[in-house]
PDB file of N, CA and C in Angstrom:
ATOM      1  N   UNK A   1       3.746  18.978 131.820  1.00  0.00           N
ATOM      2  CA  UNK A   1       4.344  20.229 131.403  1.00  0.00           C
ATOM      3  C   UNK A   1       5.832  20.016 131.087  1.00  0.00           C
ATOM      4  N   UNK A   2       6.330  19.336 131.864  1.00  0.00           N
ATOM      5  CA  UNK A   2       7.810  19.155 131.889  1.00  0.00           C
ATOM      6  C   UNK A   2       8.621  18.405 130.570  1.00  0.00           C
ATOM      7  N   UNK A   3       7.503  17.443 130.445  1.00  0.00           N
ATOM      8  CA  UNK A   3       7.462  16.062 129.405  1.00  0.00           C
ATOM      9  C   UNK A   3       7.114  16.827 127.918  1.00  0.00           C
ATOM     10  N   UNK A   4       6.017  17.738 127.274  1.00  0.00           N
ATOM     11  CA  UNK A   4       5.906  18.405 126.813  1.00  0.00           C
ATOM     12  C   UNK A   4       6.975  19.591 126.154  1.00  0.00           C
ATOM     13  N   UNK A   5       7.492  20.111 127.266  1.00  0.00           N
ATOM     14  CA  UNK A   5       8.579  20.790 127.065  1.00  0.00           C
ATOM     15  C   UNK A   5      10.294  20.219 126.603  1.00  0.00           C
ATOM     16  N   UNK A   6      10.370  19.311 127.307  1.00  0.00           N
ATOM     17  CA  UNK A   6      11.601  18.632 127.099  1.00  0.00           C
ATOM     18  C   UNK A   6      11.221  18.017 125.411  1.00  0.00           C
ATOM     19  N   UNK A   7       9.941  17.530 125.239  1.00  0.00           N
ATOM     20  CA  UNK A   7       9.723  16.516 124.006  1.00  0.00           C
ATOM     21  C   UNK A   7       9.616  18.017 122.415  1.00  0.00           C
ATOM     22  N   UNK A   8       8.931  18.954 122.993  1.00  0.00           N
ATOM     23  CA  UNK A   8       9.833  20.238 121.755  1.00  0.00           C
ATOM     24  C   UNK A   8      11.043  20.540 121.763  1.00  0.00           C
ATOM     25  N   UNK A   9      11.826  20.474 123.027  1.00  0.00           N
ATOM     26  CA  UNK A   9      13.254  20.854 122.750  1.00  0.00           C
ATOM     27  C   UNK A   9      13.653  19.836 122.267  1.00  0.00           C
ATOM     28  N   UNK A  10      13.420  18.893 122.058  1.00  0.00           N
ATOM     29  CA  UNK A  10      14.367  17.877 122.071  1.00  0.00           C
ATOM     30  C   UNK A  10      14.073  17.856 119.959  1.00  0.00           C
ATOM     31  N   UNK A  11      12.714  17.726 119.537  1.00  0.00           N
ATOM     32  CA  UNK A  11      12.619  17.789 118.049  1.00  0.00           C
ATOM     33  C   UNK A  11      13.284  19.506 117.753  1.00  0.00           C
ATOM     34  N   UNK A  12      13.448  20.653 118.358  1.00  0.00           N
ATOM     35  CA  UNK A  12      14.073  21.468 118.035  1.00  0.00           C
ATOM     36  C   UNK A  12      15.673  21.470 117.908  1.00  0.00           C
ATOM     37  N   UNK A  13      16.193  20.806 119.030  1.00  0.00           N
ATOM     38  CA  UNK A  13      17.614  20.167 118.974  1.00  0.00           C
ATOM     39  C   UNK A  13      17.676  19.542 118.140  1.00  0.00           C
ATOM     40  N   UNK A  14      17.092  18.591 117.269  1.00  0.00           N
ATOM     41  CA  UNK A  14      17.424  17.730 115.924  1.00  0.00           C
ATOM     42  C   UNK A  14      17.389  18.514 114.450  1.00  0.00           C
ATOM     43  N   UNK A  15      16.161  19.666 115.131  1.00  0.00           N
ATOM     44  CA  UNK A  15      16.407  20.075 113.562  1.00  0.00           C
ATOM     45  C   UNK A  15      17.586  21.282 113.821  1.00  0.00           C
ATOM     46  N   UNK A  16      17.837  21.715 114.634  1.00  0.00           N
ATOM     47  CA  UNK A  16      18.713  22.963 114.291  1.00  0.00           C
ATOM     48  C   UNK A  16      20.290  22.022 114.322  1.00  0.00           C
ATOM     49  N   UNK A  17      20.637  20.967 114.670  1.00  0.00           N
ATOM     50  CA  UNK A  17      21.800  19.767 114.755  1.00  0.00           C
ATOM     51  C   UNK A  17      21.720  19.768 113.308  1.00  0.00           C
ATOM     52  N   UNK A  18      20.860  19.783 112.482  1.00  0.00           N
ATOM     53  CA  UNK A  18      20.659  18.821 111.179  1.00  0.00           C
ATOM     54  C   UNK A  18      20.670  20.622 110.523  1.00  0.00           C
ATOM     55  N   UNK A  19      20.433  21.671 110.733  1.00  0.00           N
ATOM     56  CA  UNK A  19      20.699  22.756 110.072  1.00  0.00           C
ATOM     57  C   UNK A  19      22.235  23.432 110.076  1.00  0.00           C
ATOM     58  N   UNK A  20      22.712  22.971 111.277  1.00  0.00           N
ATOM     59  CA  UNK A  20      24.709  23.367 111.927  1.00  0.00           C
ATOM     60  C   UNK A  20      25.258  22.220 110.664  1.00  0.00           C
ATOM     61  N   UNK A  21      24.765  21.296 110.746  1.00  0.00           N
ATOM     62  CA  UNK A  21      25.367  20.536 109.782  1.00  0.00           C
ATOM     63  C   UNK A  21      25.567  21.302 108.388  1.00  0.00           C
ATOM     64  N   UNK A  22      24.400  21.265 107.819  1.00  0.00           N
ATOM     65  CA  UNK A  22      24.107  21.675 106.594  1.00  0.00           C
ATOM     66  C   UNK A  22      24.927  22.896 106.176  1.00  0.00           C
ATOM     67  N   UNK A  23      25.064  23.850 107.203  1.00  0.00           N
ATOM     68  CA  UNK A  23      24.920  25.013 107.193  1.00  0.00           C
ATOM     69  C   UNK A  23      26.813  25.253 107.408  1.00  0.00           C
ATOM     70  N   UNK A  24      27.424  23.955 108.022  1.00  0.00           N
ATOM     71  CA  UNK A  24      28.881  23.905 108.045  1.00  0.00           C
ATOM     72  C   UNK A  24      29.216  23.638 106.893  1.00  0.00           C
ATOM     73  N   UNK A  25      28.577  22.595 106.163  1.00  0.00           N
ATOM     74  CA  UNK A  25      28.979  22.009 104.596  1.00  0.00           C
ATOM     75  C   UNK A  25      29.470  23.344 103.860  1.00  0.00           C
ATOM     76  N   UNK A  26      28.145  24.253 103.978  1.00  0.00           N
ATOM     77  CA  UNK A  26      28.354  24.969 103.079  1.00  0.00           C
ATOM     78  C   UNK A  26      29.107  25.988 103.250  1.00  0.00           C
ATOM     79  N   UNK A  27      29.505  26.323 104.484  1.00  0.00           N
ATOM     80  CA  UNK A  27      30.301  27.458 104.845  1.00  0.00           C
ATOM     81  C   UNK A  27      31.735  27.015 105.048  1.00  0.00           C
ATOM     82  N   UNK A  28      32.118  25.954 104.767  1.00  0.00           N
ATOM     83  CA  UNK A  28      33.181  25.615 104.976  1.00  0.00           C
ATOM     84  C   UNK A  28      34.652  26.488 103.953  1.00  0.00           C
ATOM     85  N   UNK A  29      34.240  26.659 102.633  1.00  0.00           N
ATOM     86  CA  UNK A  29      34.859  27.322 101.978  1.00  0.00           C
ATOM     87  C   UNK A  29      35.426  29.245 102.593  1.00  0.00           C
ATOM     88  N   UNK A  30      34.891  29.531 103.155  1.00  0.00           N
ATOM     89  CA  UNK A  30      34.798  30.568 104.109  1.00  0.00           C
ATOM     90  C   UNK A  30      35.583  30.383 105.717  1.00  0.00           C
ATOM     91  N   UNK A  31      35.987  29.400 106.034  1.00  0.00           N
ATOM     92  CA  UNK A  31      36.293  29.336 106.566  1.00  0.00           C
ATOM     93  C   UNK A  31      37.994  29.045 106.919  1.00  0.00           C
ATOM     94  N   UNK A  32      38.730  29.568 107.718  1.00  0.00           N
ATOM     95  CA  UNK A  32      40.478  29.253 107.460  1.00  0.00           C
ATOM     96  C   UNK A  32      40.435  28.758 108.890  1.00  0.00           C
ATOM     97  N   UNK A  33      41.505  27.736 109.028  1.00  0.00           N
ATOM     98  CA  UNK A  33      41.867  26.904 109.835  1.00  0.00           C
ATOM     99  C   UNK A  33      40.876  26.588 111.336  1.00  0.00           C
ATOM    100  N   UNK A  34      39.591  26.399 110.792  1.00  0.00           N
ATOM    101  CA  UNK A  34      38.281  25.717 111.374  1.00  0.00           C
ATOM    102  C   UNK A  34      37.826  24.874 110.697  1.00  0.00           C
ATOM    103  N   UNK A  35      37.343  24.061 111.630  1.00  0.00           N
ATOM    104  CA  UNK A  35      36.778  22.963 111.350  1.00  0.00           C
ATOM    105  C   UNK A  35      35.532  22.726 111.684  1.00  0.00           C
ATOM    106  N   UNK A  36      34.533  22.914 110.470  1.00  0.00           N
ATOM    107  CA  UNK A  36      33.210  23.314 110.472  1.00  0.00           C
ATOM    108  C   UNK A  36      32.208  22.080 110.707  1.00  0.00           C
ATOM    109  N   UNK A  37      32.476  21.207 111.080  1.00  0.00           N
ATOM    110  CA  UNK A  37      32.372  19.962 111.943  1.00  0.00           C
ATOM    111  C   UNK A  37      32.631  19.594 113.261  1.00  0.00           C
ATOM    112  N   UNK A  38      32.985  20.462 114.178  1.00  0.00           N
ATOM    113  CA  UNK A  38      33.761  20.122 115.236  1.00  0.00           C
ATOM    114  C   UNK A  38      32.735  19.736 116.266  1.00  0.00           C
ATOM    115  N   UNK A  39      32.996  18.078 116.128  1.00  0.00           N
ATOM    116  CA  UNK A  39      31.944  17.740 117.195  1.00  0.00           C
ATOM    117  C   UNK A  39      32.196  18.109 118.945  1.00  0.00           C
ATOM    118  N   UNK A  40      33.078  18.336 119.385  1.00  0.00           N
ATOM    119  CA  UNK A  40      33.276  18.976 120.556  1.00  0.00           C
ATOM    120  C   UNK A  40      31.964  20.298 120.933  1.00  0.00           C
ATOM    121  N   UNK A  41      32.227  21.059 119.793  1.00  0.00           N
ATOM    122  CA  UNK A  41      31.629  22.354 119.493  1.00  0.00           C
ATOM    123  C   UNK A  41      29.908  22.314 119.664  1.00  0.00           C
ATOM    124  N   UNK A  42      29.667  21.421 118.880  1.00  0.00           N
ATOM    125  CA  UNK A  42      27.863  20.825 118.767  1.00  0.00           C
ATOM    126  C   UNK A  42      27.696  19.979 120.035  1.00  0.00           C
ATOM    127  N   UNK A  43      28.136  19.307 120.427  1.00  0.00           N
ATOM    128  CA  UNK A  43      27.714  18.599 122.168  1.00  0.00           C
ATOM    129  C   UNK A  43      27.586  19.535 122.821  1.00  0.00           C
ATOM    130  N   UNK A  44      29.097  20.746 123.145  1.00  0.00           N
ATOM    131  CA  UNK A  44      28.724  21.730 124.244  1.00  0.00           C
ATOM    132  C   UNK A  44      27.568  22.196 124.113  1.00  0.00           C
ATOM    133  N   UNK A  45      27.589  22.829 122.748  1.00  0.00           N
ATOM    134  CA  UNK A  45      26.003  23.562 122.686  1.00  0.00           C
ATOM    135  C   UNK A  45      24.587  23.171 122.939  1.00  0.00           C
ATOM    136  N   UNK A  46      24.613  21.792 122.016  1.00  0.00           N
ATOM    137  CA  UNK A  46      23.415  20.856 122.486  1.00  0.00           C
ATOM    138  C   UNK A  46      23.260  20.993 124.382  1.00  0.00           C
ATOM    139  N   UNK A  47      24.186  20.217 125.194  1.00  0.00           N
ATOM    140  CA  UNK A  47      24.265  20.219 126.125  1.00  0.00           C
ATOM    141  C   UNK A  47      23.743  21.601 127.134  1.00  0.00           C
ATOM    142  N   UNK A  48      24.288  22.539 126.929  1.00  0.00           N
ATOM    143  CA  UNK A  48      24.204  23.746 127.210  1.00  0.00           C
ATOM    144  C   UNK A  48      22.673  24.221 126.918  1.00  0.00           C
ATOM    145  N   UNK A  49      22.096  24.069 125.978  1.00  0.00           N
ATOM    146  CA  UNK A  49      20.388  24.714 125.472  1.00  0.00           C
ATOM    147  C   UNK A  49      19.868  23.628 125.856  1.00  0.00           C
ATOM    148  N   UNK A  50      20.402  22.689 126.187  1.00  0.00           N
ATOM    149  CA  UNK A  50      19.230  21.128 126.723  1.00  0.00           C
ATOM    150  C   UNK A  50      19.534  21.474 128.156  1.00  0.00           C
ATOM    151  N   UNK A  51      20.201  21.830 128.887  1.00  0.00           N
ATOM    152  CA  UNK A  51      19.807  21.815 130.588  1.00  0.00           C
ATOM    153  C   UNK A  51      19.192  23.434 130.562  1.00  0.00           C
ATOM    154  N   UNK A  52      19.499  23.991 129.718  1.00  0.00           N
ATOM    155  CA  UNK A  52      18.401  25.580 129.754  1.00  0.00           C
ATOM    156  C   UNK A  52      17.106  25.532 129.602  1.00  0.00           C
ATOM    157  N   UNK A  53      16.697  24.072 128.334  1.00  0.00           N
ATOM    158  CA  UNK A  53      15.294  24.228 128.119  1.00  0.00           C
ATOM    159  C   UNK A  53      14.828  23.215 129.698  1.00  0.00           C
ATOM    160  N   UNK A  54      15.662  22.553 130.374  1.00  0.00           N
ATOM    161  CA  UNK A  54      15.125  21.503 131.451  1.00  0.00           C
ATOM    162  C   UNK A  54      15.165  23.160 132.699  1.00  0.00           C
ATOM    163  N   UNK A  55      15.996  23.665 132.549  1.00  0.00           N
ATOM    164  CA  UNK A  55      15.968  24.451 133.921  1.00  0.00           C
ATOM    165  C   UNK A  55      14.247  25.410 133.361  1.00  0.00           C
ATOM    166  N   UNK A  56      14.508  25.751 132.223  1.00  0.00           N
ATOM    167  CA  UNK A  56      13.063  26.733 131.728  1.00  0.00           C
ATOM    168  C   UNK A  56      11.378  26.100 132.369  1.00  0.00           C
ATOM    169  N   UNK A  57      11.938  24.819 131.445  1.00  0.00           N
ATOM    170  CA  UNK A  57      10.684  23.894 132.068  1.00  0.00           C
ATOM    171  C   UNK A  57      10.356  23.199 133.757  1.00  0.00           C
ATOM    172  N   UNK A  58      11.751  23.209 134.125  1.00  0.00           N
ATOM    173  CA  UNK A  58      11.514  22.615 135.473  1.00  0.00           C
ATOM    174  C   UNK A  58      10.571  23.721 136.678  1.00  0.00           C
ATOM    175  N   UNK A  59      11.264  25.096 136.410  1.00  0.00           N
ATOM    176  CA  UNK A  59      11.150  26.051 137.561  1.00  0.00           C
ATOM    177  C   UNK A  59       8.919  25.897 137.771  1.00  0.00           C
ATOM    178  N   UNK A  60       8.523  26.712 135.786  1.00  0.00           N
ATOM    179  CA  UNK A  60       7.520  26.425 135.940  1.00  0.00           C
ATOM    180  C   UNK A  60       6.372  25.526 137.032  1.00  0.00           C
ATOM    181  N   UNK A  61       7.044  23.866 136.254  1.00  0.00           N
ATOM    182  CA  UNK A  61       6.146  22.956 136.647  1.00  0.00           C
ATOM    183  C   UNK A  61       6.221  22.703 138.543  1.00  0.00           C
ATOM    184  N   UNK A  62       7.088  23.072 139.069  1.00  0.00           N
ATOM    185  CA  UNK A  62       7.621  23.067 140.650  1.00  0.00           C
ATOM    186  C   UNK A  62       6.921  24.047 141.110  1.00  0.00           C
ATOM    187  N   UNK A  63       6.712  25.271 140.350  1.00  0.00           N
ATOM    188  CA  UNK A  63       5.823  26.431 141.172  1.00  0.00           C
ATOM    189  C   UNK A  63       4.457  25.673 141.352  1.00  0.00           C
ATOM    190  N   UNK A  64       3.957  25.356 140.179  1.00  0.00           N
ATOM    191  CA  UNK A  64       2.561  24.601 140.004  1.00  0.00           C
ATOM    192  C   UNK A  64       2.119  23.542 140.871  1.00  0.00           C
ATOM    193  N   UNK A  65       3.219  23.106 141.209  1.00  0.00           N
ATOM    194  CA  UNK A  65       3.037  21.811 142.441  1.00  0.00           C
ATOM    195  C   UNK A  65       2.971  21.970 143.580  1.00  0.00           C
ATOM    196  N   UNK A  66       3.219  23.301 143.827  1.00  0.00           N
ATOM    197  CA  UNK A  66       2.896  23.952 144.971  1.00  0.00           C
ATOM    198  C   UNK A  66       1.772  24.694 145.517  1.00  0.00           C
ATOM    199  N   UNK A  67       0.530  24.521 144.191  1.00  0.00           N
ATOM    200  CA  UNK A  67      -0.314  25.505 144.365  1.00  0.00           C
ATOM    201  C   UNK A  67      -1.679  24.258 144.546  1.00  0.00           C
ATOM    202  N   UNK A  68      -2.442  25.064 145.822  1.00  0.00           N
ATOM    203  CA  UNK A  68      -3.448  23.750 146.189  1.00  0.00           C
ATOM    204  C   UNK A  68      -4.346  24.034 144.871  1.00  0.00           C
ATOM    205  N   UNK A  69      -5.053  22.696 144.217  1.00  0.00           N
ATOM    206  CA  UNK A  69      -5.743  22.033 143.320  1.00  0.00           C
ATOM    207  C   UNK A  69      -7.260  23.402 143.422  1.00  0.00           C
ATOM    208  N   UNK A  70      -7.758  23.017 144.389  1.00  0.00           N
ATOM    209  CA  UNK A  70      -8.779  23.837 144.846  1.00  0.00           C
ATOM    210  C   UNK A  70      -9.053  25.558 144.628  1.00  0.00           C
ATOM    211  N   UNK A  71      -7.780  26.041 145.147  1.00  0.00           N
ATOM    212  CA  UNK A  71      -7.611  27.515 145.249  1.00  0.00           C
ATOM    213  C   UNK A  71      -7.329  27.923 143.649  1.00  0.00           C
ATOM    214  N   UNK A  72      -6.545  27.037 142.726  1.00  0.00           N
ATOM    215  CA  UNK A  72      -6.283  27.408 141.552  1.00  0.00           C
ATOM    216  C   UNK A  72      -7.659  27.523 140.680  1.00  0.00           C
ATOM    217  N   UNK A  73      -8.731  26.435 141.424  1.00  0.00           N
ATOM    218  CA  UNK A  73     -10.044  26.526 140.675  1.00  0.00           C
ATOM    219  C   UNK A  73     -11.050  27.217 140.600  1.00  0.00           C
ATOM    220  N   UNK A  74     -10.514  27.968 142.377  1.00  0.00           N
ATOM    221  CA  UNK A  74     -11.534  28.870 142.442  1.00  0.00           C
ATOM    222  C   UNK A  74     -11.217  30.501 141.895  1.00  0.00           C
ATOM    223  N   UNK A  75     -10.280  30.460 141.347  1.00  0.00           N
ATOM    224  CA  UNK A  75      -9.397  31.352 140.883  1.00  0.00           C
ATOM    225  C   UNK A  75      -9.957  31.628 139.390  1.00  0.00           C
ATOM    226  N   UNK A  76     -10.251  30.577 138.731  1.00  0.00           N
ATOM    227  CA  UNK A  76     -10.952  30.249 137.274  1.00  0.00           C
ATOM    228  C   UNK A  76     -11.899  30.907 137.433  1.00  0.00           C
TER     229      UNK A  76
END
C-alpha cells in the first residue's frame, strides 16, 4: 500500500515539476521582479506534498497492521 502510493506520487511529482516548468516559461512575461524558475520555490513544494503524500499513505497502511488477518476475513 505504502510502495504503491509513494510510486503515484512520485510519477505525479514529475509530471506537475515538468508542468511548473513549462508553465513558468510561459508566464514569465507577466511576471515583474520574479523569478519564474526559482529552484528554492519547487524543492519546498516538492518536499512539502512528498512528506504529505508519505504521511497520507503511512497512517492508512499502520492502521491495517494492526488488524488481525482472520477477523478482517471474517468480516468479508
Amino acid at each position: 500500500m505504502l510502495r504503491e502510493g509513494i510510486g503515484l506520487a512520485a510519477v505525479g511529482l514529475s509530471v506537475g515539476l515538468l508542468l511548473a516548468f513549462i508553465a513558468g516559461r510561459l508566464a514569465s512575461g507577466f511576471l515583474l521582479n520574479v523569478k519564474p524558475l526559482d529552484p528554492l520555490a519547487f524543492a519546498l513544494v516538492t518536499l512539502l506534498l512528498g512528506l504529505a503524500v508519505l504521511v497520507a499513505c503511512f497512517i492508512p497502511a499502520r492502521r491495517a497492521t494492526k488488524v488481525d488477518p482472520m477477523e478482517a476475513l471474517r468480516y468479508e
